[in-house]
Protein backbone atom coordinates (compact mmCIF):
# COMPACT_ATOMS: atom_id res chain seq x y z
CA UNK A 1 0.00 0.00 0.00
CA UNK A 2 2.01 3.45 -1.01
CA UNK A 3 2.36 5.67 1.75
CA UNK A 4 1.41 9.18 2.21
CA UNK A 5 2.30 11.58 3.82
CA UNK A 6 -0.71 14.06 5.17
CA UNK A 7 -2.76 16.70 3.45
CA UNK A 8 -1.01 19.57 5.41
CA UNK A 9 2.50 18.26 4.17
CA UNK A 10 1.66 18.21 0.50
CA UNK A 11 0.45 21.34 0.27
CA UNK A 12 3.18 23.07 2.32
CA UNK A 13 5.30 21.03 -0.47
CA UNK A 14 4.29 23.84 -2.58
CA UNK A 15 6.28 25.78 -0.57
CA UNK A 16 10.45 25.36 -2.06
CA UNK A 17 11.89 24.34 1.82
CA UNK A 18 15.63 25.63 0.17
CA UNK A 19 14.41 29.08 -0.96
CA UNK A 20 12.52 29.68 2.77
CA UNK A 21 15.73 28.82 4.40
CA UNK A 22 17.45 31.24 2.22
CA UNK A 23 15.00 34.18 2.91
CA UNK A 24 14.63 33.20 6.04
CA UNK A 25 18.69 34.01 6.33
CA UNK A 26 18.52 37.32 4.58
CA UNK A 27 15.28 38.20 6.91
CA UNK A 28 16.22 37.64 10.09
CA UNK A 29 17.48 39.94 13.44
CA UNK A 30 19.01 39.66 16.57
CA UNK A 31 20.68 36.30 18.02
CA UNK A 32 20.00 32.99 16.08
CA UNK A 33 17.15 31.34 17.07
CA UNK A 34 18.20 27.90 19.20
CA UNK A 35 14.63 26.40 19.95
CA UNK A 36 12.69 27.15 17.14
CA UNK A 37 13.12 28.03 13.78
CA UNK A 38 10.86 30.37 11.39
CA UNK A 39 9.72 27.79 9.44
CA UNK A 40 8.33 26.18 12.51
CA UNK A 41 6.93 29.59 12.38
CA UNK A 42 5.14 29.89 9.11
CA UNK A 43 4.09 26.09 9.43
CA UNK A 44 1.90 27.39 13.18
CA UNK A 45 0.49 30.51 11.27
CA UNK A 46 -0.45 28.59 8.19
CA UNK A 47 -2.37 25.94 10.13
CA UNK A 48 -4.13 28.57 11.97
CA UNK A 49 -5.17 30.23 8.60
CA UNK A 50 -6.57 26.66 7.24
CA UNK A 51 -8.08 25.72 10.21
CA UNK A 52 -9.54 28.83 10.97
CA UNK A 53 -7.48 29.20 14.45
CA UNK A 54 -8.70 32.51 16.57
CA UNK A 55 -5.68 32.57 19.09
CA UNK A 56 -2.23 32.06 19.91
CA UNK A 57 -3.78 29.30 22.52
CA UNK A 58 -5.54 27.47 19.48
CA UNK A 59 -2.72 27.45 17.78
CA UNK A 60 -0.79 26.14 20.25
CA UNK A 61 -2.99 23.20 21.23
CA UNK A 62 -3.43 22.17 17.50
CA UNK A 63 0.01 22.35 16.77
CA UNK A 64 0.22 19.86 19.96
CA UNK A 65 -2.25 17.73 19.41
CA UNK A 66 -0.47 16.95 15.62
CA UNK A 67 2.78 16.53 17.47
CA UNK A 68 3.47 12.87 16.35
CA UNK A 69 2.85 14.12 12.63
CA UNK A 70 4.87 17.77 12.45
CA UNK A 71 7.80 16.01 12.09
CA UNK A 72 6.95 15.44 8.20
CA UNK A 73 6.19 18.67 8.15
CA UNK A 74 9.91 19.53 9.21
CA UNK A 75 8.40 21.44 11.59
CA UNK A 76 8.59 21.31 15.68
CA UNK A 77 5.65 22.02 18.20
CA UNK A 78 5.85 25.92 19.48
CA UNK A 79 4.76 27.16 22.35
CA UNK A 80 2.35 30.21 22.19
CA UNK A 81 4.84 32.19 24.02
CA UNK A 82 7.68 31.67 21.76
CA UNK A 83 5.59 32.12 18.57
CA UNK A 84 4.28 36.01 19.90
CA UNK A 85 8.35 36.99 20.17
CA UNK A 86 8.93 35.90 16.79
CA UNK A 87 5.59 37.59 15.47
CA UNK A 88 6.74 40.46 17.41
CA UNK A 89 10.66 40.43 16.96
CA UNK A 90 10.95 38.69 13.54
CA UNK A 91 10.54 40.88 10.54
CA UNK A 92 7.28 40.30 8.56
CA UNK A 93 9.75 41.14 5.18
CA UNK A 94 10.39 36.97 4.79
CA UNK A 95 6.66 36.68 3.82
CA UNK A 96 6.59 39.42 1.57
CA UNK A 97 9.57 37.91 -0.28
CA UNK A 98 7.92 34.66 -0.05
CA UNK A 99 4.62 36.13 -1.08
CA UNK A 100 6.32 37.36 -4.58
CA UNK A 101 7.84 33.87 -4.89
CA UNK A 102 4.85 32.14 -4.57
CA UNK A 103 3.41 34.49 -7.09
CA UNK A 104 5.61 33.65 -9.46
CA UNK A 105 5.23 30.16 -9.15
CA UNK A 106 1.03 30.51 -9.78
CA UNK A 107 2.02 32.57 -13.34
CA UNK A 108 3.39 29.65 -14.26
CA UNK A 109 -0.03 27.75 -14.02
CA UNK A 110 -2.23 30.40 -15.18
CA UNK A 111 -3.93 29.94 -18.93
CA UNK A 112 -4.99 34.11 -19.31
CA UNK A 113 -7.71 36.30 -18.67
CA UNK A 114 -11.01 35.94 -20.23
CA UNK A 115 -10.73 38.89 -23.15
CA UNK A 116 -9.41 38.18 -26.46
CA UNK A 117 -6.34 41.17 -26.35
CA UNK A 118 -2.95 39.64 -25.14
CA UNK A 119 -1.93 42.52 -22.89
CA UNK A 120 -1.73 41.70 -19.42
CA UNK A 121 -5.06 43.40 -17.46
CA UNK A 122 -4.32 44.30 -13.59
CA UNK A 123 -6.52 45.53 -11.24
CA UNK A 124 -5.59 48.22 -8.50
CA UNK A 125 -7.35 48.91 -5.24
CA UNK A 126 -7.04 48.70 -1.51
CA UNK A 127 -9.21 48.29 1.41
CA UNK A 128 -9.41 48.48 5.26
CA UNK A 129 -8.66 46.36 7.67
CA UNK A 130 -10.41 47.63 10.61
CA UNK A 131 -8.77 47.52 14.14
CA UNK A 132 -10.01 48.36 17.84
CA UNK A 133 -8.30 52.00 18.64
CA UNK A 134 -7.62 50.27 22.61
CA UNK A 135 -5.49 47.60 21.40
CA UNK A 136 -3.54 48.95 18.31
CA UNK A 137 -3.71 52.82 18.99
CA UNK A 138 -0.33 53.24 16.87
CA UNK A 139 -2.81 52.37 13.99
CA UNK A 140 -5.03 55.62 14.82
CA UNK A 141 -7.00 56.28 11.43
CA UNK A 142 -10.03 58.96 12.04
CA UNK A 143 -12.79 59.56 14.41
CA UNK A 144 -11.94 57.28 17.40
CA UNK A 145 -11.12 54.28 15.03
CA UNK A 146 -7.60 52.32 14.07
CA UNK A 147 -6.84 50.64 10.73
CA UNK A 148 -4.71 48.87 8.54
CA UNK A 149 -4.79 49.16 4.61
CA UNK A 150 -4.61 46.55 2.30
CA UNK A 151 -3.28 47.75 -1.39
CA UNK A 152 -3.56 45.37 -4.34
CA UNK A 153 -2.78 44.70 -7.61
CA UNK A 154 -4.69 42.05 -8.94
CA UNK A 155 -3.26 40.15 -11.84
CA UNK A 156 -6.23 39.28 -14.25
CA UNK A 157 -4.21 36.24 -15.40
CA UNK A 158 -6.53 33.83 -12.42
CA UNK A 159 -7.23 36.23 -10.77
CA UNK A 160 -4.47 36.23 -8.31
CA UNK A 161 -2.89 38.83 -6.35
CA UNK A 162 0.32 40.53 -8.35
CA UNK A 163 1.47 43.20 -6.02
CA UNK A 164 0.47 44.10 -2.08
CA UNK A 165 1.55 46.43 0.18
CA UNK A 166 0.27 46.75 3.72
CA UNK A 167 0.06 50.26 5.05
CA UNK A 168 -1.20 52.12 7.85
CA UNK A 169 -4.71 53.34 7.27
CA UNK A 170 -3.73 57.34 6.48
CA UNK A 171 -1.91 56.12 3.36
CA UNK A 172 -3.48 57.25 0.46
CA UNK A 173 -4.03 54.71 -2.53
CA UNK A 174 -2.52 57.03 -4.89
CA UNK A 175 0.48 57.34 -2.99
CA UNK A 176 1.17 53.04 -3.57
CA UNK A 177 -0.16 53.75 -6.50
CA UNK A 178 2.85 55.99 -7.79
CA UNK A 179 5.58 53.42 -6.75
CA UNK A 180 3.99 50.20 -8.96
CA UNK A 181 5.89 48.74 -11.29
CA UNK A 182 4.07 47.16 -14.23
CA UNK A 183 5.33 46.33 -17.65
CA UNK A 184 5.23 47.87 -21.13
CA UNK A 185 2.07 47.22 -22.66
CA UNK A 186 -0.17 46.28 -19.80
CA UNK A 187 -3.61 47.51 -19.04
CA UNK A 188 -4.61 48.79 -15.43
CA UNK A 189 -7.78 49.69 -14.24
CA UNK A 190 -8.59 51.26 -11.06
CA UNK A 191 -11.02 53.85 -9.59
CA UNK A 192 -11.45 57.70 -9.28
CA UNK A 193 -9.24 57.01 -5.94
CA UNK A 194 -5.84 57.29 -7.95
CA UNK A 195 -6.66 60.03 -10.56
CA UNK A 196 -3.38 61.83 -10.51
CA UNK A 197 -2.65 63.66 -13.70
CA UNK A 198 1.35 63.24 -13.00
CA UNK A 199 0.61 59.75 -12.48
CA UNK A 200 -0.85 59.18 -15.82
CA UNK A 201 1.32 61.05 -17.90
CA UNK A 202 3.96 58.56 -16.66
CA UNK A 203 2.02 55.91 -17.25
CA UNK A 204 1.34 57.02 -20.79
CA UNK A 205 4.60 57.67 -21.42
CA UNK A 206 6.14 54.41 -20.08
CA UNK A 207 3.76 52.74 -22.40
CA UNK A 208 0.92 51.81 -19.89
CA UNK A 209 -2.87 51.65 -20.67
CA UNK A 210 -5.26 52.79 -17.81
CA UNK A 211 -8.71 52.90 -17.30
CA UNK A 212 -10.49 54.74 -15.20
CA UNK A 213 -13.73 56.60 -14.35
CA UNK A 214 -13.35 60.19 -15.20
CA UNK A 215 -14.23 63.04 -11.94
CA UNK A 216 -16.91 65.02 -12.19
CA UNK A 217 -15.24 68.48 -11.94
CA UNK A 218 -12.79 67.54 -14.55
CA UNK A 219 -12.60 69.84 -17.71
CA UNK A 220 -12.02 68.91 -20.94
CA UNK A 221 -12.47 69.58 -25.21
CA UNK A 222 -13.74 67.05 -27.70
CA UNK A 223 -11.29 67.09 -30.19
CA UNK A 224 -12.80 63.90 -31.77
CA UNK A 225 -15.84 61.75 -32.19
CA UNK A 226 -16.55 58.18 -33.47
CA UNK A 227 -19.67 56.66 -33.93
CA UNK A 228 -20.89 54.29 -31.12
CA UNK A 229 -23.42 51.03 -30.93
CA UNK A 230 -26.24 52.29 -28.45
CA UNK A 231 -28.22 48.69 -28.26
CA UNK A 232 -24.98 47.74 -26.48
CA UNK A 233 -25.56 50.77 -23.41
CA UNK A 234 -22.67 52.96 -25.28
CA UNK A 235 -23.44 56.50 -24.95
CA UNK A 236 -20.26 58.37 -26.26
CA UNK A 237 -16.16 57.57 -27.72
CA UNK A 238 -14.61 60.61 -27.70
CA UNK A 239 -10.87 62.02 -28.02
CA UNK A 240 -10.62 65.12 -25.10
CA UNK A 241 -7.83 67.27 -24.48
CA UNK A 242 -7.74 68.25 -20.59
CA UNK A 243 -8.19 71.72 -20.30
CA UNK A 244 -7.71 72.01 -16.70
CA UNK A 245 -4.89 74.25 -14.80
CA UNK A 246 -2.79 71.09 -13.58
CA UNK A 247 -3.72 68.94 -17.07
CA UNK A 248 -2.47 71.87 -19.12
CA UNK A 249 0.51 72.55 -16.44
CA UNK A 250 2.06 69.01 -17.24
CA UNK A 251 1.40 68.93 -20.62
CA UNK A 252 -1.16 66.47 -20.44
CA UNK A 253 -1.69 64.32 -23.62
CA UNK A 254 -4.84 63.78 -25.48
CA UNK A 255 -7.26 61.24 -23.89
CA UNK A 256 -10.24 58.83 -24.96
CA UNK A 257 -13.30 59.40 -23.00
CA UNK A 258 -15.93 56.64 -23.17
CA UNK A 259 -19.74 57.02 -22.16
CA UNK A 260 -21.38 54.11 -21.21
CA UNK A 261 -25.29 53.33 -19.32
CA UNK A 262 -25.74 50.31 -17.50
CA UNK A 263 -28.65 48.36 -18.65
CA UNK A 264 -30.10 47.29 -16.00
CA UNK A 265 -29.63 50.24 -13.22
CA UNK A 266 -29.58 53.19 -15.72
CA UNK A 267 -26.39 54.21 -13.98
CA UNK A 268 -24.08 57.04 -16.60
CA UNK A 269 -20.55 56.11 -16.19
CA UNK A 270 -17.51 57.54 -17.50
CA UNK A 271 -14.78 56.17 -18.35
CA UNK A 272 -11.20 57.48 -18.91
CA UNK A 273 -8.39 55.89 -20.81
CA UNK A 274 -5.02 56.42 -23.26
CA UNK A 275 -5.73 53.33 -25.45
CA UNK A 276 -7.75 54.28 -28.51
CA UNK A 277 -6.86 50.71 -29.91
CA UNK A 278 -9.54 48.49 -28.09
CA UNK A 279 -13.44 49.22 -28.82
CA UNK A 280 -15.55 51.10 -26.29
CA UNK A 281 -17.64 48.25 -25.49
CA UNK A 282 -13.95 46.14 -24.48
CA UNK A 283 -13.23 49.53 -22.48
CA UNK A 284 -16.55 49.68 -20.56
CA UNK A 285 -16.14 46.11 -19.73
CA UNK A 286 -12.43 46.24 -18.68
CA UNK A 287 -13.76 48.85 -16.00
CA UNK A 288 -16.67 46.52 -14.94
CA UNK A 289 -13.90 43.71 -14.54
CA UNK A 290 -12.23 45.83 -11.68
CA UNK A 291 -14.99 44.33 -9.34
CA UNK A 292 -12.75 41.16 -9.47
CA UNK A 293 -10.18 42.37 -7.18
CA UNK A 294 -13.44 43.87 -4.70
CA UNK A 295 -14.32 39.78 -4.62
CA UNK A 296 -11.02 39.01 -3.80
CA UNK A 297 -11.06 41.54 -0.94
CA UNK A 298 -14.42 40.47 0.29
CA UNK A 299 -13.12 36.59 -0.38
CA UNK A 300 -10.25 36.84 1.62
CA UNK A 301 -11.95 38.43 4.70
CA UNK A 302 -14.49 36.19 5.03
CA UNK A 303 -12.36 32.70 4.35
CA UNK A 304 -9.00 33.21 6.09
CA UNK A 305 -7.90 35.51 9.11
CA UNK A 306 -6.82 38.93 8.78
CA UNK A 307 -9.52 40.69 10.67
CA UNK A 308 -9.18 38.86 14.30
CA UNK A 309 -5.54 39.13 14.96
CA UNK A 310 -3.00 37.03 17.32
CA UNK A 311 -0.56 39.67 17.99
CA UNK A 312 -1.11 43.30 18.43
CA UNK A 313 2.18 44.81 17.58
CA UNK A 314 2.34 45.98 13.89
CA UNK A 315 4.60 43.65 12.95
CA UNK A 316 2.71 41.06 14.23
CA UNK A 317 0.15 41.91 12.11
CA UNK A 318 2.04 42.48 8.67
CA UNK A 319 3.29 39.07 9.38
CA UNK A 320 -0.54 37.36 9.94
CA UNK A 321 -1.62 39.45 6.60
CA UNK A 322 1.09 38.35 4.78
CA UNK A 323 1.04 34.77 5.79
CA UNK A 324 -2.71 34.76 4.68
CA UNK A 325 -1.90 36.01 1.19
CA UNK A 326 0.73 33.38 0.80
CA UNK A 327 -2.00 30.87 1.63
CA UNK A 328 -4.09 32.18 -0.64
CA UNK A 329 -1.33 31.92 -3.41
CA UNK A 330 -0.64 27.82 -2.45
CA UNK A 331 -4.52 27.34 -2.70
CA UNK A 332 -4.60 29.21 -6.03
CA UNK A 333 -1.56 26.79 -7.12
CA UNK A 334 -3.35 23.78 -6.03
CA UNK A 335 -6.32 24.96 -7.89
CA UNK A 336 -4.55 25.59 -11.42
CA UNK A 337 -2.70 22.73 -11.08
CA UNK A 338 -5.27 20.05 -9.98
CA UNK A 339 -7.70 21.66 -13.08
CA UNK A 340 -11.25 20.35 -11.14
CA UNK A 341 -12.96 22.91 -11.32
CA UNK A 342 -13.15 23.98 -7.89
CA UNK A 343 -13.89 27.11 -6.13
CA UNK A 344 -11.01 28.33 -4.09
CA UNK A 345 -13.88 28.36 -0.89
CA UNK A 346 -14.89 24.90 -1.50
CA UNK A 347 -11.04 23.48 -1.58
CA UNK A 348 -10.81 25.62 1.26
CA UNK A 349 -13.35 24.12 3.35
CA UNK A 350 -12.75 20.58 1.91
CA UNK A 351 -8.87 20.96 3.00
CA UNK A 352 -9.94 22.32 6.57
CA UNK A 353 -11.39 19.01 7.51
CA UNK A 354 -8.09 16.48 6.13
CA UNK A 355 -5.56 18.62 6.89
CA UNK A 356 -3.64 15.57 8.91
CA UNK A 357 -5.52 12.99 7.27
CA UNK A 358 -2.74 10.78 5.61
CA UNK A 359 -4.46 10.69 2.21
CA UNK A 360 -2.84 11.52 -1.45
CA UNK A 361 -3.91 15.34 -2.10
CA UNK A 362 -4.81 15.29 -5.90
CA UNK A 363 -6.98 11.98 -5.08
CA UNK A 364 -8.69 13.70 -2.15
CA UNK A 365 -9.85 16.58 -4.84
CA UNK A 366 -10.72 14.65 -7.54
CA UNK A 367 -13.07 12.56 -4.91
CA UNK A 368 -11.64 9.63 -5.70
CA UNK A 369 -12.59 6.72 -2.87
CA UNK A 370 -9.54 5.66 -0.33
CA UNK A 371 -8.32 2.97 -0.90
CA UNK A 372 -8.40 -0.41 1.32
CA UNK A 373 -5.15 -1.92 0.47
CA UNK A 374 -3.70 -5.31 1.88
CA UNK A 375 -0.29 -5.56 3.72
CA UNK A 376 1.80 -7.46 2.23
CA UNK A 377 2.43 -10.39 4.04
CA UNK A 378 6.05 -11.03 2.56
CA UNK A 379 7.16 -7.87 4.55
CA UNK A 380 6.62 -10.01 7.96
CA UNK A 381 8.49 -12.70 6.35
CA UNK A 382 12.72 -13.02 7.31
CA UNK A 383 13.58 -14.50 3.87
């Protein structure tokens, strides 16, 4: 009968043990650790993201319940002490660097995103992550209240995350907005939140499409009309020159401005962008395709833990946040690799009840039955 090694050890496979050391290395402060190690580390905090953990305590008593099977996990039982230092002490940084590893291990399992244009799409947003002004009061936001903020860049290419940066909640979206990186030719689409014109001359400039929803008090000239299919809710695809004082200031370039009603609410939008290659129905639904990377906010809240927190230092809680979007990233792999079918909240909850069963993982997704194998008698035999 082939052996197996648990569900929790095959996906933490995913997971390159070599590189971790390696970060782990370059991340790391103060005296080396003797006891415990921060793998040990990220193996605790991942179980208590899969198995939906709520404390330090519950971590603790899972971790030492498994105790007989952490050693194939390479792993060592931690006590909840020892784990809040090295949330606390240990910098967050070696799951950001293993967040962007892991990242580029999904691209490699990704098919594309569902339009028929072959530039990469992105998606760029960020949301709060409320906290209680009592226990985090370094995290004061506005009116009595603490946050965190989550910025994103979604990559369109299964819908996985491309970019993150965790912030304090004052930090403006523009201002992570400005320091992205994205390459020649790609296509981002974000809301009225990052309208800087400075920002999109570079963009234009570096050869990056954006779309966006034009403000209201923006001024502008039509230098240019095309004709427009109004069965399909287009209203207007126009070429504007910015007209003004900062547009004109910068030497803002000419713009495509594209007017499109909603169907079924009757809701005007429009919509601002510097590629006048695509059609205005492909631009209107680029811009409805941003609410992918609002499901992935929502998704993420509700499914793993980054709103009840186990440390309340701030780098405690860069670490839980980034340790939950690495999860995310091995569940994605596991989903583009296994090719099922499944929703990333049904592997979720089908994972959170084997995660120590000693089963083979792909065979446990696929549903196949377990199978009732024989010994083989010849291995009690001395000849």
């Amino acid at each position: 009968m082939a052996h197996n090694n648990t569900i929790f050890s095959q996906l933490l496979k995913l997971v390159s043990r070599h590189e971790f050391e390696y970060l782990a290395k370059t991340h790391h402060e103060g005296r080396q650790l003797r006891k415990t190690n921060r793998w040990s580390q990220f193996v605790a905090l991942c179980l208590g993201q899969l198995s939906g953990r709520h404390s330090l305590r519950d971590i603790e008593s899972n971790m030492s319940a498994q105790s007989t099977r952490l050693y194939h996990l390479g792993a060592k039982p931690i006590a909840r002490s020892t784990l809040a230092r090295l949330n606390e002490n240990q910098p967050a940084e070696l799951y950001e660097a293993l967040f962007a590893k892991l990242y580029s291990n999904c691209q490699k399992q990704v098919s594309g995103h569902r339009f028929r244009f072959h530039n990469k799409l992105y998606s760029l947003d960020a949301s709060l992550i409320d906290l209680s002004l009592k226990i985090f009061p370094w995290a004061h936001y506005a009116l009595g209240k603490s946050a965190m903020k989550l910025h994103l860049s979604l990559d369109h290419d299964g819908y996985i995350p491309h970019f993150a940066a965790i912030t304090e909640g004052k930090i403006s979206d523009i201002e992570v907005g400005r320091i992205l990186h994205y390459n020649k030719g790609s296509i981002v689409v974000f809301d009225k939140g990052y309208t800087d014109y400075k920002w999109f001359k570079a963009l234009n400039s570096k050869g990056i499409f954006f779309v966006t929803r034009i403000r209201k008090n923006a001024i502008w000239k039509v230098e240019e009309r095309r004709a427009v299919d109004k069965s399909k809710g287009l209203t207007s695809d126009q070429t504007i020159t910015l007209t003004g004082i900062k547009p004109k200031k910068i030497g803002m370039p000419k713009l495509r401005r594209v007017g499109y009603r909603d169907p079924e609410s009757r809701q005007q939008y429009e919509f601002l962008t510097n590629n006048f290659t695509l059609s205005a129905q492909t631009i209107a639904e680029i811009y409805k395709e941003r609410w992918q990377v609002e499901l992935f906010f929502k998704w993420i809240k509700q499914n793993l833990k980054i709103k009840a927190f186990v440390g309340n230092s701030k780098n405690a809680i860069l670490t839980q946040i980034w340790v939950a979007l690495c999860t995310y990233l091995m569940l994605a792999y596991l989903k583009f690799s296994a090719k099922l079918g499944w929703s990333l909240q049904n592997m979720l909850r089908l994972l959170q009840l084997n995660l120590f069963l000693r089963r083979d993982l792909m065979a446990l997704l696929r549903g196949d039955p377990p199978k009732q194998g024989v010994e083989d008698i010849r291995q009690l035999c001395l000849i």
